[in-house]
Protein backbone atom coordinates (compact mmCIF):
# COMPACT_ATOMS: atom_id res chain seq x y z
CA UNK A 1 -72.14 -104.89 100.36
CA UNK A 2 -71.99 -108.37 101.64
CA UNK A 3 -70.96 -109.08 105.47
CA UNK A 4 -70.83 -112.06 107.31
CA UNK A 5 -73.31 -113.75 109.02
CA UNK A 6 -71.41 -113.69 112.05
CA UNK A 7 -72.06 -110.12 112.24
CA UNK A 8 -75.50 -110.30 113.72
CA UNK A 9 -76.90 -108.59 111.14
CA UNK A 10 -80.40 -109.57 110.33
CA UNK A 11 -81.69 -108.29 106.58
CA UNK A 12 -84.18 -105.56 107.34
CA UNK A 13 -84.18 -101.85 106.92
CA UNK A 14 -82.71 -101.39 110.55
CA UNK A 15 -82.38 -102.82 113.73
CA UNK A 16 -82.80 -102.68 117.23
CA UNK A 17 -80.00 -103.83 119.01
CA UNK A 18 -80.38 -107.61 119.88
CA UNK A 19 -78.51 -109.25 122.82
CA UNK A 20 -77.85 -112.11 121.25
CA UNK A 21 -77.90 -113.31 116.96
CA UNK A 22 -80.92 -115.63 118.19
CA UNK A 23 -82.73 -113.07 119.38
CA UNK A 24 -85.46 -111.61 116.84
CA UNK A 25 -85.69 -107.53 116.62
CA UNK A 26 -87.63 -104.66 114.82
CA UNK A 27 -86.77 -102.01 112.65
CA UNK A 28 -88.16 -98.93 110.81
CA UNK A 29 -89.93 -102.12 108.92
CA UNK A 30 -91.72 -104.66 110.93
CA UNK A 31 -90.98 -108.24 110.34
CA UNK A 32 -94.40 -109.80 111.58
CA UNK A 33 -95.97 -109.44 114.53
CA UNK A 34 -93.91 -111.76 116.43
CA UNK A 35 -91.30 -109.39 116.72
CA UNK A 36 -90.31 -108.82 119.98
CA UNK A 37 -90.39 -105.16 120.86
CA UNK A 38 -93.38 -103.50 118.94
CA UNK A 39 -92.79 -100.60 116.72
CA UNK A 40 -93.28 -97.63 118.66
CA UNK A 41 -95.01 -94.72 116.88
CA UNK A 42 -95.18 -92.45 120.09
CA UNK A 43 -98.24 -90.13 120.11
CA UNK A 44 -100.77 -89.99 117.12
CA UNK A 45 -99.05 -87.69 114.69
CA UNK A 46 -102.22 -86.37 113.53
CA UNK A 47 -102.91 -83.05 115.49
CA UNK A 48 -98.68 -82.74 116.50
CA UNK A 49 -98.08 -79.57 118.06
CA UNK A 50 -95.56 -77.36 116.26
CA UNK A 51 -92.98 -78.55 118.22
CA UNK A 52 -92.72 -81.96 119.53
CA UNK A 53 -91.36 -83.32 122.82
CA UNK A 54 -87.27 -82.84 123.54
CA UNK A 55 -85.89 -86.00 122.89
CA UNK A 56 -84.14 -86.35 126.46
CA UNK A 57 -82.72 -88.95 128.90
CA UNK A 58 -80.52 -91.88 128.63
CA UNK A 59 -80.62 -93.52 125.22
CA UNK A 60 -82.04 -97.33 126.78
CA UNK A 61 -84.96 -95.28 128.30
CA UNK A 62 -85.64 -94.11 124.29
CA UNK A 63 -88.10 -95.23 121.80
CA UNK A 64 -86.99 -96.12 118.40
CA UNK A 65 -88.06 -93.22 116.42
CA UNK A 66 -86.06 -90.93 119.45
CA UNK A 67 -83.43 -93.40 119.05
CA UNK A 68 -83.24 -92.97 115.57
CA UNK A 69 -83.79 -88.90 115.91
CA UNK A 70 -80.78 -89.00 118.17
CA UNK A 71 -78.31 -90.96 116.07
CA UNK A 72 -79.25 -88.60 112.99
CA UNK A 73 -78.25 -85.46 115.72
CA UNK A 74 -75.41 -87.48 116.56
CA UNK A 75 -74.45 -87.49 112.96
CA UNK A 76 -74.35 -83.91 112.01
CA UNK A 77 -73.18 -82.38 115.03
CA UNK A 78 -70.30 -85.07 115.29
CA UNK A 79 -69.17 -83.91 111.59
CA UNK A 80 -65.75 -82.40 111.63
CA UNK A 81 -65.97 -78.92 110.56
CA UNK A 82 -64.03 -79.95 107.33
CA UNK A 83 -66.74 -82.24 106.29
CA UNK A 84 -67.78 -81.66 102.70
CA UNK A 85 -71.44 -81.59 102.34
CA UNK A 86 -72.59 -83.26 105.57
CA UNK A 87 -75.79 -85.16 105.76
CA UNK A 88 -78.36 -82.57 108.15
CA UNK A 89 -80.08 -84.18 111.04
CA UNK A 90 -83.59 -84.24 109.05
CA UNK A 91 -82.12 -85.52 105.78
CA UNK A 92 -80.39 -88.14 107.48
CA UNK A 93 -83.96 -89.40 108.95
CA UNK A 94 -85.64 -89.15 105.99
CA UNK A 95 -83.24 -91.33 104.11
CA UNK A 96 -83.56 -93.95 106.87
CA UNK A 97 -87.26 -94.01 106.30
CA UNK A 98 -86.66 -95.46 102.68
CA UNK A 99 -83.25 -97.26 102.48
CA UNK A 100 -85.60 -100.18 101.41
CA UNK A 101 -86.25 -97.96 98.42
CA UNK A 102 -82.94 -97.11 96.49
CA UNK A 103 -82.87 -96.36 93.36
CA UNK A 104 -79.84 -98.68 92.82
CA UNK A 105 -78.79 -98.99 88.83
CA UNK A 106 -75.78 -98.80 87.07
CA UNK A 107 -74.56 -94.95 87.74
CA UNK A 108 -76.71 -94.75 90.88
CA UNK A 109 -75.39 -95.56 94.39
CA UNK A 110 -77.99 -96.95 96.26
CA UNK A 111 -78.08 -96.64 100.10
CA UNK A 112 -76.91 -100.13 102.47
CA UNK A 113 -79.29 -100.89 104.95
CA UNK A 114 -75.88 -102.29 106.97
CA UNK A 115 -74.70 -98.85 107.45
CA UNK A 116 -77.80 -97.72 108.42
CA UNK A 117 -78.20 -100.34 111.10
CA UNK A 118 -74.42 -98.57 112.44
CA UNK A 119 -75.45 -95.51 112.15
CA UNK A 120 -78.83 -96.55 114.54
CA UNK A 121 -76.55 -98.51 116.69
CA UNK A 122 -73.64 -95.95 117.32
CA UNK A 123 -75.30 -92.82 117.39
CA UNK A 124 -76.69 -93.83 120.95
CA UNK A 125 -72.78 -93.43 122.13
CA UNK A 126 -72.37 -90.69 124.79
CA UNK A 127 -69.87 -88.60 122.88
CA UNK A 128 -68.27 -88.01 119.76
CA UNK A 129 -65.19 -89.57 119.82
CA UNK A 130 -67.08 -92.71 120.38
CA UNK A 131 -69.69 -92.35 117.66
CA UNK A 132 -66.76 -92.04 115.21
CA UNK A 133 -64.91 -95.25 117.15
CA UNK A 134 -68.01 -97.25 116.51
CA UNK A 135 -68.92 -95.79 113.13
CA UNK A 136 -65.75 -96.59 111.80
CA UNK A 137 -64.77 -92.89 111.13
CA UNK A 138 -65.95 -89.59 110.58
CA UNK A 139 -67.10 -89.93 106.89
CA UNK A 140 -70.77 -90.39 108.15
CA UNK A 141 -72.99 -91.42 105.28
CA UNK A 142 -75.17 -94.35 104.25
CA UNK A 143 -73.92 -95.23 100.62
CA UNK A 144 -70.86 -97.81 100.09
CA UNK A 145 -69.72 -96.17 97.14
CA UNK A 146 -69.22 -92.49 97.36
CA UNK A 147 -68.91 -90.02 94.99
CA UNK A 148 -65.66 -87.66 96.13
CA UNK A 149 -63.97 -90.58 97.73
CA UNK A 150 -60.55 -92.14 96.56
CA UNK A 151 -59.00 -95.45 98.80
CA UNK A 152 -55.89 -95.27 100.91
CA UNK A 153 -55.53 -98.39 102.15
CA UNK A 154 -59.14 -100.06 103.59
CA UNK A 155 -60.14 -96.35 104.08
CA UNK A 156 -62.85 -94.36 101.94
CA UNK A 157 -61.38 -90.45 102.11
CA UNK A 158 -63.34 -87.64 101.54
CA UNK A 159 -61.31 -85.58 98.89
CA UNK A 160 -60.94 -82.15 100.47
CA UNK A 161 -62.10 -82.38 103.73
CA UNK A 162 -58.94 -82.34 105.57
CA UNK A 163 -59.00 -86.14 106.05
CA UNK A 164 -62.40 -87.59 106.85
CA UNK A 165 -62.89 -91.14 106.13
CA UNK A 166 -65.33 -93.80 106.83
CA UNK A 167 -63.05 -97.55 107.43
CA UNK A 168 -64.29 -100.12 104.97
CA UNK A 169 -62.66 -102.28 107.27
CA UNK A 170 -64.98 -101.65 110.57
CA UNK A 171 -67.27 -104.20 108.30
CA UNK A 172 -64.95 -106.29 107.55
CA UNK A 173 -64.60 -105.24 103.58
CA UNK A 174 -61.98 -102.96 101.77
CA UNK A 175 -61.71 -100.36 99.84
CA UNK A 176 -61.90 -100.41 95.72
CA UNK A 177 -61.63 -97.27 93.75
CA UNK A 178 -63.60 -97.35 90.12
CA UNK A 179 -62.59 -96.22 87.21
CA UNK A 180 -64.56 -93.21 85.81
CA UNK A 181 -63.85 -89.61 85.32
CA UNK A 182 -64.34 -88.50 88.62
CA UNK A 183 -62.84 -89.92 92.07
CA UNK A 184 -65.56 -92.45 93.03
CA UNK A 185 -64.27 -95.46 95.73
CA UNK A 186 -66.80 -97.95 97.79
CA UNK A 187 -66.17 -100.41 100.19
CA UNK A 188 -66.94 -103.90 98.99
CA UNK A 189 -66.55 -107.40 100.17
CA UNK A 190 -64.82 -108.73 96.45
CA UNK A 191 -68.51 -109.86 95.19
CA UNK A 192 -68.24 -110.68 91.87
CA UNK A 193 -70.00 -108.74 88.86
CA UNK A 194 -72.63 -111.26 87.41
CA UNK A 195 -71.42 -112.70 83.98
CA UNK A 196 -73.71 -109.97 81.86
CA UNK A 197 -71.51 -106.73 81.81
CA UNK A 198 -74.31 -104.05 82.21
CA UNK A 199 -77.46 -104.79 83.12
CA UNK A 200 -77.36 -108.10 84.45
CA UNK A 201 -78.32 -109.61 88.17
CA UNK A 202 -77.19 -112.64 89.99
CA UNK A 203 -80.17 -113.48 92.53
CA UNK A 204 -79.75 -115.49 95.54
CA UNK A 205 -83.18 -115.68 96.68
CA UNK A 206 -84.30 -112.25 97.48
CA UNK A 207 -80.74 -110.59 97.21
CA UNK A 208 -79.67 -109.42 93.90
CA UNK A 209 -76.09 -108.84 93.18
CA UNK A 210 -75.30 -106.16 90.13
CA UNK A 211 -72.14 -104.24 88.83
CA UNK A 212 -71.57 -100.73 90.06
CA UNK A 213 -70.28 -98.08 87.80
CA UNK A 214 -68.47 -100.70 85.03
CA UNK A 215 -70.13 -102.07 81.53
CA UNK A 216 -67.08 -104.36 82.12
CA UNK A 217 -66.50 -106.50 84.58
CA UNK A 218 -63.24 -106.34 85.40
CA UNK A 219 -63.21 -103.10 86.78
CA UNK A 220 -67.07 -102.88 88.39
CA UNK A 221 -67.60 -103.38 92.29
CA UNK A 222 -70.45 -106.20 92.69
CA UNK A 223 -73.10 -104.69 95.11
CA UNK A 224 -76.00 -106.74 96.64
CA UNK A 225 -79.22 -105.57 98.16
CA UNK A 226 -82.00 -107.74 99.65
CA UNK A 227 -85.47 -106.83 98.71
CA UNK A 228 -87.87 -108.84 100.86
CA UNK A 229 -88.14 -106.55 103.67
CA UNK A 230 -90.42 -104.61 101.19
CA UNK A 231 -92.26 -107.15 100.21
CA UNK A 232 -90.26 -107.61 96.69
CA UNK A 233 -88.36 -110.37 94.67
CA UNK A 234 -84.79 -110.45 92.73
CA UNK A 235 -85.12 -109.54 89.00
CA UNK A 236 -82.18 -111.22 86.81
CA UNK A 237 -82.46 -107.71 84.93
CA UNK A 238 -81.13 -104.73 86.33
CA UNK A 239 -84.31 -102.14 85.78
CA UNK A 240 -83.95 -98.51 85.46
CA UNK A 241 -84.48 -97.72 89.53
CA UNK A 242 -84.20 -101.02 91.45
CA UNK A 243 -83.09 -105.16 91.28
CA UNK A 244 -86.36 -106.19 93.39
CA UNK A 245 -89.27 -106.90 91.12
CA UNK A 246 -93.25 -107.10 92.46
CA UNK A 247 -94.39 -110.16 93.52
CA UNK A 248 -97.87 -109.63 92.09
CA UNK A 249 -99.76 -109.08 88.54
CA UNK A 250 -97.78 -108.03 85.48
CA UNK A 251 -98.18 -103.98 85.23
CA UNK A 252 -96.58 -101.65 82.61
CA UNK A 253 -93.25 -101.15 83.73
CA UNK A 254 -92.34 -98.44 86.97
CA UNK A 255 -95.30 -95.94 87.02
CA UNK A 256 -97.01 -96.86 84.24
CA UNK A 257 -99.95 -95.00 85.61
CA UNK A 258 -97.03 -92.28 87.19
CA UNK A 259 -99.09 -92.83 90.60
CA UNK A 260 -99.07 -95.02 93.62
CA UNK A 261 -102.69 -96.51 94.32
CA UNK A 262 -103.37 -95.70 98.28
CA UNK A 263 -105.76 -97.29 100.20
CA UNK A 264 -105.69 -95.67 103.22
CA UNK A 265 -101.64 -96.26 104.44
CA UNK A 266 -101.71 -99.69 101.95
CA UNK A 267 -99.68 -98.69 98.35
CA UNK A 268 -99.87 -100.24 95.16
CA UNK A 269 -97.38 -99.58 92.70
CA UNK A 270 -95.47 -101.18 89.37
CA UNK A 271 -92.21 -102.35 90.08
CA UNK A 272 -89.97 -103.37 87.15
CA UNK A 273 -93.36 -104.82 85.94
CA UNK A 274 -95.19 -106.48 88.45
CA UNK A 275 -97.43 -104.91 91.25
CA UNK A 276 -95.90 -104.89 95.02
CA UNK A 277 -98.23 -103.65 97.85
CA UNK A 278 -97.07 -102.11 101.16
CA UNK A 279 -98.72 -101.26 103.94
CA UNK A 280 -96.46 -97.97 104.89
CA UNK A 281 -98.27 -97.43 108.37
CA UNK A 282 -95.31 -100.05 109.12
CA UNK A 283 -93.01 -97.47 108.43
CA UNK A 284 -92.36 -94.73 111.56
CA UNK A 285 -90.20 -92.06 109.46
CA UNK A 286 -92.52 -92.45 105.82
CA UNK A 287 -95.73 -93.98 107.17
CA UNK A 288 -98.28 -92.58 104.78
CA UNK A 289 -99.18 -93.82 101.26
CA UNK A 290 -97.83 -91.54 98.33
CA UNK A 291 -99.55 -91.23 95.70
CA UNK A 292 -97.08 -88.90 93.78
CA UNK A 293 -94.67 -91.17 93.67
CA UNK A 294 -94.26 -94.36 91.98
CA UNK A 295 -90.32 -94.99 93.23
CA UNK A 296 -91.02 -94.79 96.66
CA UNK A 297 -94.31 -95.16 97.29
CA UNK A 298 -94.07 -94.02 101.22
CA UNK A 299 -94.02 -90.19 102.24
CA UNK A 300 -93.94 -88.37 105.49
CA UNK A 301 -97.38 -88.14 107.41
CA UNK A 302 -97.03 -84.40 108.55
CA UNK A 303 -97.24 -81.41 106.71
CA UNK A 304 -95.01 -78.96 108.64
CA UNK A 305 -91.77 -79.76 106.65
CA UNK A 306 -90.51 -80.11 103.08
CA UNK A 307 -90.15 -83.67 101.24
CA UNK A 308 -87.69 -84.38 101.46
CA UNK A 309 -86.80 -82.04 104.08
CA UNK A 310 -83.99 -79.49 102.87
CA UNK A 311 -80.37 -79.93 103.84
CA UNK A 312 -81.04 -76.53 105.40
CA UNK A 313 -84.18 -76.70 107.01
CA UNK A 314 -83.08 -77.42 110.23
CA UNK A 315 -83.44 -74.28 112.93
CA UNK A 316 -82.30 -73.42 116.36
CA UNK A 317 -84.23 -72.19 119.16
CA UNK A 318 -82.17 -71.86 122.09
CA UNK A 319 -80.17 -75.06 122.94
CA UNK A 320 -82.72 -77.02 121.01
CA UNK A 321 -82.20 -78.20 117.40
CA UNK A 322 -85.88 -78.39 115.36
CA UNK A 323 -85.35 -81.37 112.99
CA UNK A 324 -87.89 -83.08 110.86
CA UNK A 325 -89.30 -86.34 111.80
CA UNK A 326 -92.28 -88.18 109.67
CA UNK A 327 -93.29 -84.66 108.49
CA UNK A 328 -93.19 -82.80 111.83
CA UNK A 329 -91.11 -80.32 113.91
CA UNK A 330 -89.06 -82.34 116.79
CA UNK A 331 -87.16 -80.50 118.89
CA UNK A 332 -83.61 -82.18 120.58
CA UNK A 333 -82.17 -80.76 123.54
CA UNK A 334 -78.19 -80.46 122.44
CA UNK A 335 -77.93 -80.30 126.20
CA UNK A 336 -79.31 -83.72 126.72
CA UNK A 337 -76.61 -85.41 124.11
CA UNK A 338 -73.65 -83.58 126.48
CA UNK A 339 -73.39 -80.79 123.66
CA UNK A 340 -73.31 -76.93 124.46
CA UNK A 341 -75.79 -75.23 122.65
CA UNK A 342 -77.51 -75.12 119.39
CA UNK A 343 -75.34 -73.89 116.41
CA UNK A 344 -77.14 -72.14 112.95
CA UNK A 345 -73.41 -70.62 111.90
CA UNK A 346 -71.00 -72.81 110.68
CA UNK A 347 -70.23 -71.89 107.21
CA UNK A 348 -73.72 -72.41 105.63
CA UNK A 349 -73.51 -75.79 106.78
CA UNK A 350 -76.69 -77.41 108.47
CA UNK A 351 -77.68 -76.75 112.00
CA UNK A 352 -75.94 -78.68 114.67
CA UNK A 353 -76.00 -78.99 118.21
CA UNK A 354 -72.04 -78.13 119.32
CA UNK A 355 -69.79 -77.69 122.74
């Protein structure tokens, strides 16, 4: 998606909030080390207890990886109870700790690191109603275009849910539904496809532009994604997993080796045929080196969870929901975010805090 640069939206994976559009701010990514708050990576994660420290208080007295643990809390446990797959609290960290990553192609919807800037910013609202005010609806997700969701009006709607919609319009874009077999809609700002039906890029510097879900025109949403936070360059090609290209020597095409060369927290891997480094220590939620993978070549430092963390991994223990962050058990005090208690039982959905 494309949004206006009066939106204060500067192009990195996500955002503090900035008092003012002049003001420079940090995300999950640093920018340089002029930034103006530091990235905050809390206590060495090596050695983490089991369970890690409540995430409690007032949101401004937060760091940015509790910020970012509360928004993801926020997120489930503001779900209406006819949500249709909802994103759990752990997943929905995890996939902020590589929207710089997506695997954006043709029949893939890759993630927008806009929404994931809202979701940072309004999940530090003091109630529900207000995260979904600020959100722009209930629908909470990360992806402009959305399997499951047909268009009434600017509107994205979750088909069966009873009505839950994110508001294409809360970005200023509207709603276009695609034409395939299944209902698939995304919000879009009327970019148009490049000139090559399938396959093809329009670059504008480090933002590439490519046609979702169409070989023709015509009837394809044009999505863009910038790809310098990560250290990458446009490609005029679309390539199987990604429009950024390396910036370095010409390798054998995405994984040629099938690894990612680590040293220490630094990774080296073929993208669409040229080498890109990054050093993932800048990363809070994925900030050791993968060698497994040569997509996303940043994992989760700890141990004591899955990767990626199962929709259903997330526990109770009282009025405190365990969630997942960088590899290790966190545990959020529902209490602390106005909620009730923790709840485990709500139709095999994942755990949530609730009133």
């Amino acid at each position: 998606m494309r949004y206006s640069s009066t939106t204060c939206l500067v192009l990195a994976l996500l955002l503090l909030l900035a008092p003012a559009c002049g003001n420079r701010s940090v995300g999950l990514i640093d920018g340089g080390t002029d930034s103006v708050i530091p990235l905050d990576h809390g206590a060495p994660d090596k050695g983490a207890t089991e369970m890690g420290a409540p995430v409690d208080g007032p949101s401004s007295a937060l760091s940015l990886k509790e910020k970012i643990t509360r928004a993801c809390t926020m997120a489930i446990s503001c779900s209406p109870a006819s949500a249709v797959d909802p994103i759990s609290a752990s997943s929905c960290i995890d996939e902020l700790g590589k929207l710089d990553w997506p695997r954006a192609g043709y029949y893939t919807f890759g993630p927008s690191m806009q929404l994931g800037q809202r979701l940072l910013t309004c999940g530090q609202q003091p109630n529900c109603g207000a995260f979904h005010q600020c959100f722009g609806g209930s629908w909470i997700g990360f992806h402009p275009c959305r399997v499951g969701a047909t268009c009434s009006g600017s509107k994205l709607v979750q088909s069966g849910s009873s009505g839950n919609y994110f508001d294409c319009a809360s970005l200023g874009g509207t709603c276009q539904s695609l034409a395939t077999n299944v209902p698939r809609s995304c919000c879009t700002h009327n970019l148009p496809c490049p000139s090559s039906p399938l396959g093809g890029v329009s670059c504008q510097g480090t933002k590439g532009i490519y046609c979702m879900m169409s070989s023709d025109t015509s009837h394809g949403v044009g999505i863009d994604f910038d790809c310098a936070p990560t250290n990458r360059g446009c490609s005029t090609t679309l390539g199987s997993f990604s429009v950024c290209v390396g910036t370095g020597a010409t390798c054998g095409g995405d994984g040629s080796s099938g690894k990612t060369i680590c040293a220490g927290s630094s990774a080296t891997y073929c993208a669409e045929g040229k080498l890109a480094t990054y050093d993932c220590s800048k990363n809070i939620l994925r900030s050791a080196c993968d060698p497994d993978d040569p997509l996303i070549p940043c994992r989760p430092a700890g141990k004591q969870c899955g990767s990626p963390p199962s929709k259903l991994s997330d526990q109770c223990q009282g009025d405190k929901l365990i969630v997942c962050v960088n590899g290790y058990h966190v545990a959020v005090d529902c209490t602390s975010l106005g909620f009730d208690t923790c709840d485990q039982s709500w139709n095999g959905k994942p755990a949530r805090c609730k009133r």
